[in-house]
C-alpha atoms as a PDB file:
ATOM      1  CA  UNK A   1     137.575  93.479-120.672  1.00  0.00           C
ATOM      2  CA  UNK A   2     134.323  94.811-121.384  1.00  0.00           C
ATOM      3  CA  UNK A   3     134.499  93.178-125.104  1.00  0.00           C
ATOM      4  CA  UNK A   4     135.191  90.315-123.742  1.00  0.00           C
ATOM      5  CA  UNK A   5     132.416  90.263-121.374  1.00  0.00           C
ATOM      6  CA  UNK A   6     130.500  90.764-124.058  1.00  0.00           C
ATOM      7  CA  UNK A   7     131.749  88.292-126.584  1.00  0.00           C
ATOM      8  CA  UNK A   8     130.518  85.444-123.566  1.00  0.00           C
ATOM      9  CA  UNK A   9     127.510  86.963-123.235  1.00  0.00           C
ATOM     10  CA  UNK A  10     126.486  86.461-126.780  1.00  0.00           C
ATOM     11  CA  UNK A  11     127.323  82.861-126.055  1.00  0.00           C
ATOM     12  CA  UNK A  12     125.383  82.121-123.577  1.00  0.00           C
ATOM     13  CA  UNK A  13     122.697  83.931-125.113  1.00  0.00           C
ATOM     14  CA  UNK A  14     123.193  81.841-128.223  1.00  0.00           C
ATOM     15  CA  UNK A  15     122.780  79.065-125.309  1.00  0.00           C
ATOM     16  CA  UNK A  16     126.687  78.011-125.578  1.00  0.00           C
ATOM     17  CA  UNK A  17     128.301  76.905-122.153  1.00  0.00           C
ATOM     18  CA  UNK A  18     131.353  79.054-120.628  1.00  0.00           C
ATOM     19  CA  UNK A  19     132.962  77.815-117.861  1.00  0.00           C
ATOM     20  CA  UNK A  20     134.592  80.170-115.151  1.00  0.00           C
ATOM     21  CA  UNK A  21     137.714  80.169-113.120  1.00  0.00           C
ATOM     22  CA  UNK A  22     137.973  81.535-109.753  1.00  0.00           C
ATOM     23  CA  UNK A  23     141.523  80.999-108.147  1.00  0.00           C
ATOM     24  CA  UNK A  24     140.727  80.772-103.888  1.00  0.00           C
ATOM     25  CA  UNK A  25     143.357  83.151-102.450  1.00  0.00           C
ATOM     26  CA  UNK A  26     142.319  82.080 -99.198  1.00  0.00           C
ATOM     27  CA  UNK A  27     145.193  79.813 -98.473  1.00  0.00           C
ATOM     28  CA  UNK A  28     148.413  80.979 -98.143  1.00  0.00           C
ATOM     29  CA  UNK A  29     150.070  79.180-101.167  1.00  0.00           C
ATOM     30  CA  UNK A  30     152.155  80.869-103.529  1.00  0.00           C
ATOM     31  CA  UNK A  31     150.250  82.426-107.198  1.00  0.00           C
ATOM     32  CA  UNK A  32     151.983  79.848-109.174  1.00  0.00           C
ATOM     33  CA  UNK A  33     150.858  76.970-106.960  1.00  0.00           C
ATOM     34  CA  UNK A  34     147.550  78.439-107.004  1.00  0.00           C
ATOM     35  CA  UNK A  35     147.125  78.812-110.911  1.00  0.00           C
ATOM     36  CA  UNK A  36     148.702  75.872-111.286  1.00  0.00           C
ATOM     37  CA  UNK A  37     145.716  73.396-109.806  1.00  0.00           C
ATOM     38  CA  UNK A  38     144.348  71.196-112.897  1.00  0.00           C
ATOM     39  CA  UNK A  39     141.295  72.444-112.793  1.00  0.00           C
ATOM     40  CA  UNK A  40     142.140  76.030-112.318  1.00  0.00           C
ATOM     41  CA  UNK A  41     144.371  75.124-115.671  1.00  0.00           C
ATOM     42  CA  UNK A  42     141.489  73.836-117.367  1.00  0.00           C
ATOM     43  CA  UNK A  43     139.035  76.391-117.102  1.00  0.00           C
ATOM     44  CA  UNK A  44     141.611  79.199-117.943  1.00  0.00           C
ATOM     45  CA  UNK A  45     142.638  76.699-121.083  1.00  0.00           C
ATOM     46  CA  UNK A  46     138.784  76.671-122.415  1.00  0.00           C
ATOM     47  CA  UNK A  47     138.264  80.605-121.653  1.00  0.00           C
ATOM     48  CA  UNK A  48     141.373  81.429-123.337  1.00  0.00           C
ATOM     49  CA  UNK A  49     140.416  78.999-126.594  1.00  0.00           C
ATOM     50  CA  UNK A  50     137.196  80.653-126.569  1.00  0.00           C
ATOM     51  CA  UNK A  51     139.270  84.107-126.642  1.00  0.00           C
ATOM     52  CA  UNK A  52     141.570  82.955-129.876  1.00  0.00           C
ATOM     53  CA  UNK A  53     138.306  81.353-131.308  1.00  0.00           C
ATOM     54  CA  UNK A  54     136.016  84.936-131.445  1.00  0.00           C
ATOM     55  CA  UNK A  55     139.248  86.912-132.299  1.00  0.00           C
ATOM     56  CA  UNK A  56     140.582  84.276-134.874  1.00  0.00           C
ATOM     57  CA  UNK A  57     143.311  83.590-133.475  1.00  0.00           C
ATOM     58  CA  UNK A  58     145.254  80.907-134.096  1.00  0.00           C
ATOM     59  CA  UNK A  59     146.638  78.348-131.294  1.00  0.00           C
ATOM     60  CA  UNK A  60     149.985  76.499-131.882  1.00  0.00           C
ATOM     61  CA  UNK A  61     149.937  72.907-131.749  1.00  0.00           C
ATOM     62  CA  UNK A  62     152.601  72.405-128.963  1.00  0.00           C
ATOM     63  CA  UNK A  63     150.161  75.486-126.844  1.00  0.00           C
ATOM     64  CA  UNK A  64     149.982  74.617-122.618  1.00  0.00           C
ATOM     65  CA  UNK A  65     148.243  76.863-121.093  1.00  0.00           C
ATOM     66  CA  UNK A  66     150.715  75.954-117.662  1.00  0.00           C
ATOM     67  CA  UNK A  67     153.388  77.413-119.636  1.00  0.00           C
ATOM     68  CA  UNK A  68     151.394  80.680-120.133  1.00  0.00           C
ATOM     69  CA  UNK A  69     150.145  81.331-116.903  1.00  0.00           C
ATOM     70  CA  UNK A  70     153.867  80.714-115.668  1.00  0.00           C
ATOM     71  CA  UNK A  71     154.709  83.385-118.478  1.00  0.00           C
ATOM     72  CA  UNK A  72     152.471  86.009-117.172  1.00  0.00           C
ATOM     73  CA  UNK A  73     153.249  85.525-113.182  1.00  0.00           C
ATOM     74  CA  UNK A  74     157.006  85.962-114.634  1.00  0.00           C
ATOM     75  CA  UNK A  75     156.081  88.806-116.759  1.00  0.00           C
ATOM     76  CA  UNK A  76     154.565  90.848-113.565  1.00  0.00           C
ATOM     77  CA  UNK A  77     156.419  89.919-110.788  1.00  0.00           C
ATOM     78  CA  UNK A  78     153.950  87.613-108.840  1.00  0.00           C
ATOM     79  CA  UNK A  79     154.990  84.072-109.263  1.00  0.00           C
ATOM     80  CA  UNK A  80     156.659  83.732-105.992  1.00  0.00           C
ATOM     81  CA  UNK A  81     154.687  85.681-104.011  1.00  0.00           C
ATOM     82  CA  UNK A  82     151.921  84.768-101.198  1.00  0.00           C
ATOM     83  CA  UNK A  83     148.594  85.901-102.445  1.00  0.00           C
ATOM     84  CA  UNK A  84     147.982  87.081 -98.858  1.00  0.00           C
ATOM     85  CA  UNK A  85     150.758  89.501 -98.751  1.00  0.00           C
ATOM     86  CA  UNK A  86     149.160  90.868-102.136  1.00  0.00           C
ATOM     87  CA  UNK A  87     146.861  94.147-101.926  1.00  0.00           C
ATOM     88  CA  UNK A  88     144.258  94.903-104.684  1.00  0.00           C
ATOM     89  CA  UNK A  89     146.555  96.795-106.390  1.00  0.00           C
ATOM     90  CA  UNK A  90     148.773  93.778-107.065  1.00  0.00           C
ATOM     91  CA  UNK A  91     145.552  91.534-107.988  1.00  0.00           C
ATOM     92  CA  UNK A  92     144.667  94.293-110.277  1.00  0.00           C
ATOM     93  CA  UNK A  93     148.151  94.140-111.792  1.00  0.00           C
ATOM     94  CA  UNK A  94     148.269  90.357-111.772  1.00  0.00           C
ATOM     95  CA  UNK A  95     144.633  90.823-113.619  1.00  0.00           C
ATOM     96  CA  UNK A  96     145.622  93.022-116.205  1.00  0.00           C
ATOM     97  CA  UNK A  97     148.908  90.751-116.730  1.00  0.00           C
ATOM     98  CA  UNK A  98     146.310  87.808-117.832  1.00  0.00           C
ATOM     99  CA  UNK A  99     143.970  90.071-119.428  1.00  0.00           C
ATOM    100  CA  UNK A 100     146.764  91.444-121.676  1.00  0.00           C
ATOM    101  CA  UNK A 101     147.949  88.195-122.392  1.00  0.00           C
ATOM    102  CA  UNK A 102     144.561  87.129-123.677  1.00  0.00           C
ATOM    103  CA  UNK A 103     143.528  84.840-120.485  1.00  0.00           C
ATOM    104  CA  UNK A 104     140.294  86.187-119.195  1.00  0.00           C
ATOM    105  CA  UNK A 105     138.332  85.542-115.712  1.00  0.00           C
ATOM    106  CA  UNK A 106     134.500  86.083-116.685  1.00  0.00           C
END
């Protein structure tokens, strides 16, 4: 994460714009409702190109970024749960199940 962090900081230094996602928990909708707002989906598309682009990483031409995040609420467990019945430990699970996956919150 902290490479990461990094790697945007250098762009915006380098006077580059980053965009930032912050999913509001607030409501009691289910994750995969939540990550799956357009412009939720957007902002997590553009940080994760950014990602593939500073490790060269290639992107395949048929990549959503829907189907990912669907992936990775799959992968740990989360996608039918309500976001207020999670406690920080499953945020920092769901976290490092994006983080793993390359999709980064700055």
């Amino acid at each position: 994460m902290t490479r990461f962090c990094d790697q945007v900081t250098r762009l915006l230094d380098a006077g580059k714009a980053v965009r930032v996602a912050y999913p509001d928990f607030s409501v009691p909708w289910r994750c995969r409702h939540r990550f799956g707002s357009s412009a939720v989906e957007q902002l997590l598309d553009h940080n994760y190109r950014i990602h593939c682009s500073l490790r060269n990483t290639e992107i395949p031409e048929n990549f959503k970024i829907a189907e990912k995040i669907q992936s990775v609420l799959k992968k740990t467990g989360y996608s039918e749960k309500r976001a207020r019945s999670m406690d920080i430990d499953d945020f920092i699970r769901l976290l490092h199940g994006f983080n793993s996956e390359g999709i980064h919150f700055s």
